[in-house]
Structure formats: C-alpha cells, structure tokens
PDB file of N, CA and C in Angstrom:
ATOM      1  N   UNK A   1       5.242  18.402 -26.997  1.00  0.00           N
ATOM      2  CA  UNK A   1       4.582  18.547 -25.722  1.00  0.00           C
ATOM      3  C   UNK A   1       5.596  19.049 -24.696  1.00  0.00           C
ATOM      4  N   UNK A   2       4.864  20.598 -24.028  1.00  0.00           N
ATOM      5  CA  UNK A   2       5.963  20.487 -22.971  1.00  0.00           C
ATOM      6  C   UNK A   2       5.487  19.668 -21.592  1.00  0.00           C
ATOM      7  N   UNK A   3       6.789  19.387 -20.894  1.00  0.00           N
ATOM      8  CA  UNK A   3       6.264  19.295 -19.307  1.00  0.00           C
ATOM      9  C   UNK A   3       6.429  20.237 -18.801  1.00  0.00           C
ATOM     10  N   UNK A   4       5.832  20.303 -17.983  1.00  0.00           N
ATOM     11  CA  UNK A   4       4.874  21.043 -16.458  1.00  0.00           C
ATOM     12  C   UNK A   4       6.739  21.175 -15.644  1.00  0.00           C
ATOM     13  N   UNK A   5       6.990  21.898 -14.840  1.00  0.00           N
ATOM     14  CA  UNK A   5       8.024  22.090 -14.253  1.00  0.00           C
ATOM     15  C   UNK A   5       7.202  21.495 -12.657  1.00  0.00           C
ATOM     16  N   UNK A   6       8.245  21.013 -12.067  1.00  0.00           N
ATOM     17  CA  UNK A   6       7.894  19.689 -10.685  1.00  0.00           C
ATOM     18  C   UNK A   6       7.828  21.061  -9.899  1.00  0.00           C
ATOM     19  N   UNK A   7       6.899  20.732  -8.766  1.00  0.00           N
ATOM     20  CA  UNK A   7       6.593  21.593  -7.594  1.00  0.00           C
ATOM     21  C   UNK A   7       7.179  21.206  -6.526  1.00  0.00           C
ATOM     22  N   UNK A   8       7.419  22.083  -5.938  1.00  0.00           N
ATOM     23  CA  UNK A   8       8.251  21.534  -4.488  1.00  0.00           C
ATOM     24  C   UNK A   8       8.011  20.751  -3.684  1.00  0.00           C
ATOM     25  N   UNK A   9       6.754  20.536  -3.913  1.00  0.00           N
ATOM     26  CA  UNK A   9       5.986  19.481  -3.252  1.00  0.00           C
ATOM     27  C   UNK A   9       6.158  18.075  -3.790  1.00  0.00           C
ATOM     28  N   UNK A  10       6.453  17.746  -4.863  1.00  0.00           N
ATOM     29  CA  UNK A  10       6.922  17.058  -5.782  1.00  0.00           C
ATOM     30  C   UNK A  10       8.347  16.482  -5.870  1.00  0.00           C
ATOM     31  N   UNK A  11       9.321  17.376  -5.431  1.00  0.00           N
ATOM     32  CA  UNK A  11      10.178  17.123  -5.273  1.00  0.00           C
ATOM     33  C   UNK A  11      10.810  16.507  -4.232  1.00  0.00           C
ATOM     34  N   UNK A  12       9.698  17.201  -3.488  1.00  0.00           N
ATOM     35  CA  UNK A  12      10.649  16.714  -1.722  1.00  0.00           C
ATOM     36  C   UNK A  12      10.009  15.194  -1.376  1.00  0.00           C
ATOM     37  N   UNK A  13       8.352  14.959  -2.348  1.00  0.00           N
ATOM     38  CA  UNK A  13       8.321  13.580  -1.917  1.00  0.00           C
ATOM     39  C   UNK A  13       9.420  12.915  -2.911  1.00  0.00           C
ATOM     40  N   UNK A  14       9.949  13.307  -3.612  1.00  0.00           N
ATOM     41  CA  UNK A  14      10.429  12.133  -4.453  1.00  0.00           C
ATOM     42  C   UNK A  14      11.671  12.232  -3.393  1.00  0.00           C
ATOM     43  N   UNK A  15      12.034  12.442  -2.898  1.00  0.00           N
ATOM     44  CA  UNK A  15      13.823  13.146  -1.914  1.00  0.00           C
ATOM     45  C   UNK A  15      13.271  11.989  -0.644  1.00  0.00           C
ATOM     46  N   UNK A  16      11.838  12.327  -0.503  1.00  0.00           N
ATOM     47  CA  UNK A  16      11.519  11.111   0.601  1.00  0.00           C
ATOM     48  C   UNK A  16      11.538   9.446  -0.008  1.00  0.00           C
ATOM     49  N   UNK A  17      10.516   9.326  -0.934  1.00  0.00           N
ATOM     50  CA  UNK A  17      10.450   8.596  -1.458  1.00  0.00           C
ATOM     51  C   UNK A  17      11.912   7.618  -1.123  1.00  0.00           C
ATOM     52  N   UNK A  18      12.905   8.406  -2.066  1.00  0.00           N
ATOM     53  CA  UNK A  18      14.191   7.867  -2.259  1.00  0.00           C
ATOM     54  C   UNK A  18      14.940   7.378  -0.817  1.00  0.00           C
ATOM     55  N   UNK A  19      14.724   8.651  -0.134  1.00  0.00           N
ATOM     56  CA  UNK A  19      15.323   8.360   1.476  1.00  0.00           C
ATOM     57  C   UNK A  19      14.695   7.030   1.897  1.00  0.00           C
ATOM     58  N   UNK A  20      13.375   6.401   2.063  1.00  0.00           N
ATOM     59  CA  UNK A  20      12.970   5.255   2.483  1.00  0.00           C
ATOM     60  C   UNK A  20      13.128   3.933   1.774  1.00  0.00           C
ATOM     61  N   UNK A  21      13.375   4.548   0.319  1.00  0.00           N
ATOM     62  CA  UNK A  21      14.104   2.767  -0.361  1.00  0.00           C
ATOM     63  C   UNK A  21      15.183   2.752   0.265  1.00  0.00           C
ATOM     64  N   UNK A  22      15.900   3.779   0.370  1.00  0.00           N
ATOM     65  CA  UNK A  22      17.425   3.915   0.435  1.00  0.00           C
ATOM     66  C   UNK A  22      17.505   2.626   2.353  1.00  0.00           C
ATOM     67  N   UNK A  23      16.475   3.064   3.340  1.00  0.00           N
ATOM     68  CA  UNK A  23      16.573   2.888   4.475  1.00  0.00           C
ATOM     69  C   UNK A  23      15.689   1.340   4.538  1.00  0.00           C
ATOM     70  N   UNK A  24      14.789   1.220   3.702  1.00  0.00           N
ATOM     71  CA  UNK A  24      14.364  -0.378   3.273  1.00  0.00           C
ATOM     72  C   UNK A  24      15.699  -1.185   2.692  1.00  0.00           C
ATOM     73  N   UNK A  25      16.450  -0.775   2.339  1.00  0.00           N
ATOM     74  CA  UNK A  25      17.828  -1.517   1.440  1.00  0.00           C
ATOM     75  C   UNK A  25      18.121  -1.679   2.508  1.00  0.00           C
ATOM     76  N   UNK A  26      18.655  -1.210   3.564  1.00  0.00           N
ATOM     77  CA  UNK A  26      19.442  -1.311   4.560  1.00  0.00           C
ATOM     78  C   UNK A  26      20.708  -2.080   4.193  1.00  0.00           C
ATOM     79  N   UNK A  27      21.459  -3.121   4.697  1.00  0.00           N
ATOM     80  CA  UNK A  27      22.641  -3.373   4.093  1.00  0.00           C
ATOM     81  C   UNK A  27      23.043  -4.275   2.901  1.00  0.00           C
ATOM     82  N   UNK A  28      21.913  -4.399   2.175  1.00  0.00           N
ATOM     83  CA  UNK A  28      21.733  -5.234   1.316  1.00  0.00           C
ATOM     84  C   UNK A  28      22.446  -4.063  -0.092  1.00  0.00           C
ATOM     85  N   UNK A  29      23.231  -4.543  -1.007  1.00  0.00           N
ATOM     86  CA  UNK A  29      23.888  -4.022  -2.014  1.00  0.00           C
ATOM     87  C   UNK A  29      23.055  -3.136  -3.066  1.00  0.00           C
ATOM     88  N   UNK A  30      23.483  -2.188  -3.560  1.00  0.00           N
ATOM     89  CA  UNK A  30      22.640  -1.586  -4.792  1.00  0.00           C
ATOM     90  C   UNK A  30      22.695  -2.444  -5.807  1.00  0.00           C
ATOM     91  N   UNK A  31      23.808  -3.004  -6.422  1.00  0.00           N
ATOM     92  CA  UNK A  31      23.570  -3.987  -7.317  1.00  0.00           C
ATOM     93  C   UNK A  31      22.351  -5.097  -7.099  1.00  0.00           C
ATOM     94  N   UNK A  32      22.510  -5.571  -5.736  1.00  0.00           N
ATOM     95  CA  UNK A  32      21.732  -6.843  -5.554  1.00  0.00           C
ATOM     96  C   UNK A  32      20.007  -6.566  -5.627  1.00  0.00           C
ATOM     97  N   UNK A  33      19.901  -5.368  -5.253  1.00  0.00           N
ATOM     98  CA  UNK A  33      18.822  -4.878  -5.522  1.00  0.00           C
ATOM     99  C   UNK A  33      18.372  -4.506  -6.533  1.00  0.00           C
ATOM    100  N   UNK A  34      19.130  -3.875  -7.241  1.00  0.00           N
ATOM    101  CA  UNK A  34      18.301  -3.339  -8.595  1.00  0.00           C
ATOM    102  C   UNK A  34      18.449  -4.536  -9.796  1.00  0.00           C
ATOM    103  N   UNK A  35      19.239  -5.423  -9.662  1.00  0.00           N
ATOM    104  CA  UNK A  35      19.179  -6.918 -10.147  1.00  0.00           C
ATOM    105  C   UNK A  35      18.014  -7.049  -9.774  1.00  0.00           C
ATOM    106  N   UNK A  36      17.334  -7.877  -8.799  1.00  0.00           N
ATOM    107  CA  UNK A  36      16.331  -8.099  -8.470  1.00  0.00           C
ATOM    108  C   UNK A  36      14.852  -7.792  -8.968  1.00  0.00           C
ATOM    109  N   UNK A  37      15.152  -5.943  -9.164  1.00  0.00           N
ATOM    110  CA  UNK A  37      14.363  -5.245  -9.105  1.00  0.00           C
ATOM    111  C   UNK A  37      14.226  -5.422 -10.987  1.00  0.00           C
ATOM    112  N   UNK A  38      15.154  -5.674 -11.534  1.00  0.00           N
ATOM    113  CA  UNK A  38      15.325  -5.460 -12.927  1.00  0.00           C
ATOM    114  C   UNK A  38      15.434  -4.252 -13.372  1.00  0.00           C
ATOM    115  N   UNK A  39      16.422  -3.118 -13.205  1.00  0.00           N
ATOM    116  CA  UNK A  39      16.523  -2.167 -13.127  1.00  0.00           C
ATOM    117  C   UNK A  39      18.166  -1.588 -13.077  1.00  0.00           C
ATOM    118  N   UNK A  40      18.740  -0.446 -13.564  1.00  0.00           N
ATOM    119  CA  UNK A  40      19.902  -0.738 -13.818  1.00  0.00           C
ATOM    120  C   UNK A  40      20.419  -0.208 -12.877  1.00  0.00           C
ATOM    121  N   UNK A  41      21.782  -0.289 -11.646  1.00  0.00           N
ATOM    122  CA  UNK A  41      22.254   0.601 -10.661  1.00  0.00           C
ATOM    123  C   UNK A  41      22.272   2.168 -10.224  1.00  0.00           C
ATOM    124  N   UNK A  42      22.311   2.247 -11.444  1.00  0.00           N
ATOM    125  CA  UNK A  42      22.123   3.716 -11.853  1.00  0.00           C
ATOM    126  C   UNK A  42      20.754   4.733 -11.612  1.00  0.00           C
ATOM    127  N   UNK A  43      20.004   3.867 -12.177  1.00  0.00           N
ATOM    128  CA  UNK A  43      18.397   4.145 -11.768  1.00  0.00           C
ATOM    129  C   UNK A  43      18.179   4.189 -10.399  1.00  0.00           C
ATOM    130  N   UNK A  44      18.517   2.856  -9.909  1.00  0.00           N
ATOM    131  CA  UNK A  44      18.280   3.072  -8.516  1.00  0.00           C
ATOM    132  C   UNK A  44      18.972   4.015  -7.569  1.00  0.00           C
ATOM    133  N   UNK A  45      20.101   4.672  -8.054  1.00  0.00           N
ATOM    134  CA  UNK A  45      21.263   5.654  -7.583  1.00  0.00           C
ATOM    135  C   UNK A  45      20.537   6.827  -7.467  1.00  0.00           C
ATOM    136  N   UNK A  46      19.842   6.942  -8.349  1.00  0.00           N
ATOM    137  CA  UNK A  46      19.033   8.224  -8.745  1.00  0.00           C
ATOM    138  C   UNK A  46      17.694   8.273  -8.092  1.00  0.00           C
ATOM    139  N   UNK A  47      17.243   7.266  -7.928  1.00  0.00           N
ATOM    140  CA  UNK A  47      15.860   7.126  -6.932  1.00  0.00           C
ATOM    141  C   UNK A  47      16.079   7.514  -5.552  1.00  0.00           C
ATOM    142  N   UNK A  48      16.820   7.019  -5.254  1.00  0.00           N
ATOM    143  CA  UNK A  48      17.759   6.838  -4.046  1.00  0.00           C
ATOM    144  C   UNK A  48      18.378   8.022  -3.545  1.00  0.00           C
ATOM    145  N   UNK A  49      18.953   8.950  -4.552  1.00  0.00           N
ATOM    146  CA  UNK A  49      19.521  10.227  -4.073  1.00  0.00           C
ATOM    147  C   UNK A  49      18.332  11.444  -4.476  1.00  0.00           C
ATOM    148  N   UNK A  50      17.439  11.493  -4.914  1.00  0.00           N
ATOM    149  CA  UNK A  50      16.394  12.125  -5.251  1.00  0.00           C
ATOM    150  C   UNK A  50      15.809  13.038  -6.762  1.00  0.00           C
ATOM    151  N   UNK A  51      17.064  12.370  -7.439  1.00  0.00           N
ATOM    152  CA  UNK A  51      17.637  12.918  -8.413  1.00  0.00           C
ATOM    153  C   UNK A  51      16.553  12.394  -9.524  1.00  0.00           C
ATOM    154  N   UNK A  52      15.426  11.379  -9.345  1.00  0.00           N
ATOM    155  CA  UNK A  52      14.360  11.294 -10.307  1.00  0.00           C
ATOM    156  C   UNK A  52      13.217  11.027  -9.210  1.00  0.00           C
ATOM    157  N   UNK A  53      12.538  12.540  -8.920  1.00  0.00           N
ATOM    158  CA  UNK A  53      11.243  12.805  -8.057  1.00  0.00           C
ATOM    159  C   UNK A  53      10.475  11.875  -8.269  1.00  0.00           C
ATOM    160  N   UNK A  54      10.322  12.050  -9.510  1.00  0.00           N
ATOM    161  CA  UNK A  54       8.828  10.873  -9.932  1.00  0.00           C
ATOM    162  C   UNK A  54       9.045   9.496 -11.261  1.00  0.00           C
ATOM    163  N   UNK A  55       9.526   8.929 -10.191  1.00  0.00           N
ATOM    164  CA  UNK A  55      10.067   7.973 -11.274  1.00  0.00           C
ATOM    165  C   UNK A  55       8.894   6.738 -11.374  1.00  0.00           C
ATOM    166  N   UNK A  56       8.615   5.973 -12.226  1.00  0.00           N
ATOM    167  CA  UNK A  56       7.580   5.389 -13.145  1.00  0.00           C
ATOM    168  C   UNK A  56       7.193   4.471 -11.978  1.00  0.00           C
ATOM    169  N   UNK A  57       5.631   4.667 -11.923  1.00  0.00           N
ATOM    170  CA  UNK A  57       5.456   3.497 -11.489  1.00  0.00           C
ATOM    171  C   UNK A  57       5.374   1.968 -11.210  1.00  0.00           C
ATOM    172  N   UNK A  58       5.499   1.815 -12.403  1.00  0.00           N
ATOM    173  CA  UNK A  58       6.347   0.131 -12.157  1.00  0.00           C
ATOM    174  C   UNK A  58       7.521   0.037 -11.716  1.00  0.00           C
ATOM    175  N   UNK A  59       8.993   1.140 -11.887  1.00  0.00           N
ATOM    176  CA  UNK A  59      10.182   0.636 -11.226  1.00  0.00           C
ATOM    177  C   UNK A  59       9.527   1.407  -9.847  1.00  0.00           C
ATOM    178  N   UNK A  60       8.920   1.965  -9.520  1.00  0.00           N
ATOM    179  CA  UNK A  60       8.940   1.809  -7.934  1.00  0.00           C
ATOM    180  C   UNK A  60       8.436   0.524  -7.419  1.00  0.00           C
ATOM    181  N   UNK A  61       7.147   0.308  -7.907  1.00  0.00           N
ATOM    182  CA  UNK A  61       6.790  -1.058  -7.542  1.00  0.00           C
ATOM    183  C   UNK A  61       7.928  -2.701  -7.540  1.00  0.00           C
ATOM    184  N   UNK A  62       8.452  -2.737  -8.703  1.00  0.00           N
ATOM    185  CA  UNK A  62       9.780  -3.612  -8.921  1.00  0.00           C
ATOM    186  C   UNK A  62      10.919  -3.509  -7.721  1.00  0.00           C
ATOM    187  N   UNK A  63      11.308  -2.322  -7.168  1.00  0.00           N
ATOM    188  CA  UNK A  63      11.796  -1.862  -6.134  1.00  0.00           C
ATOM    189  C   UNK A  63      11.133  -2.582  -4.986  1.00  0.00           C
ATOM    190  N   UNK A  64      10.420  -1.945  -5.199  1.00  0.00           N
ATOM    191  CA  UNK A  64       9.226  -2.518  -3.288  1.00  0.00           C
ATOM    192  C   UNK A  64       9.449  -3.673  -3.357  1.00  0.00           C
ATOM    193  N   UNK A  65       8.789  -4.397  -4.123  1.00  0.00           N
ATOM    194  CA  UNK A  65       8.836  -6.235  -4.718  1.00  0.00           C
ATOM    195  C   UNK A  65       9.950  -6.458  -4.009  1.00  0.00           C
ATOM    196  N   UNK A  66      11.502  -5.932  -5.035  1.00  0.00           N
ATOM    197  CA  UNK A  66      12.581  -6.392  -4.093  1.00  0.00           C
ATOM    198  C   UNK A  66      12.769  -6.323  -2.836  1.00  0.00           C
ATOM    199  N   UNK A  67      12.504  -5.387  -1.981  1.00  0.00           N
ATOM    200  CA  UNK A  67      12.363  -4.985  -0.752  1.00  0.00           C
ATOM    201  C   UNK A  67      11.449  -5.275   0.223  1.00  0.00           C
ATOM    202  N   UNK A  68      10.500  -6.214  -0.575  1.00  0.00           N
ATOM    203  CA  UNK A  68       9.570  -6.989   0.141  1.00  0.00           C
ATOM    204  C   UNK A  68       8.881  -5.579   1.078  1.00  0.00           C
ATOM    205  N   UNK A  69       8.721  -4.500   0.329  1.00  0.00           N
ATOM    206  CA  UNK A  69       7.768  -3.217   0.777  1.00  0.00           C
ATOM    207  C   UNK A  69       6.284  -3.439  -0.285  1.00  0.00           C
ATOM    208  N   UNK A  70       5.291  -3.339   0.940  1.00  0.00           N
ATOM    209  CA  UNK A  70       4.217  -3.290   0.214  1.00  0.00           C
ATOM    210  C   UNK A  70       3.946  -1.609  -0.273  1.00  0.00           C
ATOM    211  N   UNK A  71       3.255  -1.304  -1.242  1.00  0.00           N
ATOM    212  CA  UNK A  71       3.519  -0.135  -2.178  1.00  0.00           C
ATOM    213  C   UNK A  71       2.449   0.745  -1.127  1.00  0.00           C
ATOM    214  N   UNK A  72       1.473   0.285  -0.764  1.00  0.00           N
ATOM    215  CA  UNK A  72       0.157   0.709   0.342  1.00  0.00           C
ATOM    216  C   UNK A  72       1.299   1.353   1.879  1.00  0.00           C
ATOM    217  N   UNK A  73       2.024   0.719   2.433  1.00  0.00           N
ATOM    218  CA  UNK A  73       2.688   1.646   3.170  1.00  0.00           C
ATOM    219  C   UNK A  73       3.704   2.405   2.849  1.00  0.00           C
ATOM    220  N   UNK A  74       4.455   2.192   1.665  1.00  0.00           N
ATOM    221  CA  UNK A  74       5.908   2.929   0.873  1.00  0.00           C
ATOM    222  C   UNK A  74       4.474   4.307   0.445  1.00  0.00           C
ATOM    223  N   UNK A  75       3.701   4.349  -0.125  1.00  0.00           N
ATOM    224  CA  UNK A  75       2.649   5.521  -0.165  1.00  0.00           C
ATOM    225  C   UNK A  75       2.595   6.662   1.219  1.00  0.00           C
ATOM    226  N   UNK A  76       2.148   5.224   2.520  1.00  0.00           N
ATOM    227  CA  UNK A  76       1.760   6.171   3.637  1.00  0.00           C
ATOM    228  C   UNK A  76       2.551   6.785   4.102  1.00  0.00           C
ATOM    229  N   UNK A  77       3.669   6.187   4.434  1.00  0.00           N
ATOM    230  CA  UNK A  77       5.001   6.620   5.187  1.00  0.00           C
ATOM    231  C   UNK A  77       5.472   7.933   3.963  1.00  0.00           C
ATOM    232  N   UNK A  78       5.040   8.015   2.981  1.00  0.00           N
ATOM    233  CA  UNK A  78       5.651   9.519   1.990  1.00  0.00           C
ATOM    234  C   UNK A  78       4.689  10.248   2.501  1.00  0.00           C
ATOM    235  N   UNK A  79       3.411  10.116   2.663  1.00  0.00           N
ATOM    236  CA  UNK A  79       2.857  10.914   2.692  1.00  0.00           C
ATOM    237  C   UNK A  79       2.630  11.366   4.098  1.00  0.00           C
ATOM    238  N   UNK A  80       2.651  10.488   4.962  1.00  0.00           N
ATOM    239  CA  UNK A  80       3.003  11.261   6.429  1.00  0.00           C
ATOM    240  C   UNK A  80       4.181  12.027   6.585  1.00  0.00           C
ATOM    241  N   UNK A  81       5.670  11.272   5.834  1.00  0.00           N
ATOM    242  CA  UNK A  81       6.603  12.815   5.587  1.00  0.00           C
ATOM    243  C   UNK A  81       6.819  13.898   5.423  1.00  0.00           C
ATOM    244  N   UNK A  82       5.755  13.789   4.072  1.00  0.00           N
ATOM    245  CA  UNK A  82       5.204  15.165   3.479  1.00  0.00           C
ATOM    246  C   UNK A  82       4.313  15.701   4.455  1.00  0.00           C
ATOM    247  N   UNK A  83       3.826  15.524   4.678  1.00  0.00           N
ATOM    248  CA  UNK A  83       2.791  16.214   6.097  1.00  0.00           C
ATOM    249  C   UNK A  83       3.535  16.662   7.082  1.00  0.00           C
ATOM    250  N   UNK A  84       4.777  15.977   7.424  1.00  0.00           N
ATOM    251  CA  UNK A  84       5.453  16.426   8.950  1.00  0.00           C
ATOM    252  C   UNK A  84       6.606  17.599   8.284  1.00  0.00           C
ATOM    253  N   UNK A  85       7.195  17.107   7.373  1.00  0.00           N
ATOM    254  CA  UNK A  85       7.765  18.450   6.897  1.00  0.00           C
ATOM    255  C   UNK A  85       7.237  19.365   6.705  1.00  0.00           C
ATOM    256  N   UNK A  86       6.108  19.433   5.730  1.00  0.00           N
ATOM    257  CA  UNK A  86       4.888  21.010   5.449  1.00  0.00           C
ATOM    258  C   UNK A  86       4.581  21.299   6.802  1.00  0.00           C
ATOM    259  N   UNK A  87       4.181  20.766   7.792  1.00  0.00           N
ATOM    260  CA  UNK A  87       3.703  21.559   9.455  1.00  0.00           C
ATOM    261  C   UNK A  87       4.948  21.788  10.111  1.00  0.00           C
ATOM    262  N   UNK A  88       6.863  21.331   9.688  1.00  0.00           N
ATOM    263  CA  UNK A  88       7.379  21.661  10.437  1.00  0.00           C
ATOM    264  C   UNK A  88       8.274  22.920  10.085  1.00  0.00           C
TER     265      UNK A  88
END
C-alpha cells in the first residue's frame, strides 16, 4: 500500500498542532510529560517540532490528558490557526 503524500494543509496543522502542545507544556519538562503521557521523549520532540504532522490519535489524546487540554479545544484552536494563516 502506498501513502498519499501530506498536503500543505496537513502539514502546517501538524507545525500548529505541535506549536500549541509545545505552549500547553509551558515550563513543565519533556521528559515529565511524555512520562505521563506514556510516550517516549522523542515522540514528543517530534510532535512538538512538527516533524510528525499527523501523529496517532491516541498519543495526541495521552498528550492532552497530560496537559490537562481537552482534545474539543486542542481541535479548535488548530483549526482557527489554520484559518488565520490560509486568510493571512
């Protein structure tokens, strides 16, 4: 099976995505988080720098959990991003 090559649109939410865990962490450790999250530093390094657009929905959710982000606004806030970037 091949995959589909990611659309730019695709990409830049995952670049958001990542930017708002990254700014939900706030000064709390990558380790301590992705402990939490059950997830390995690395993963979250990569979420985080944008480097996996669309990463699985359960480690995003596991993420949020840690971050005490409900998944209903970690959604809105991407998708109002994506909206203000495409009109800007």
């Amino acid at each position: 099976m091949v995959r589909e090559p990611l659309t730019e649109t695709q990409i830049e939410r995952g670049r958001l995505l990542g930017g708002l865990l990254r700014g939900a962490r706030a000064d709390r450790t990558m380790v301590d988080v992705a402990r939490q999250a059950g997830i390995s530093v690395e993963t979250l390094r990569k979420i985080e720098g944008g480097r996996i657009p669309t990463p699985a929905f359960f480690t995003v959710a596991a993420i949020a959990a840690a971050l005490d982000l409900s998944l209903d606004d970690l959604l809105r806030r991407v998708d109002d991003a994506v909206a203000t970037s495409v009109s800007a």
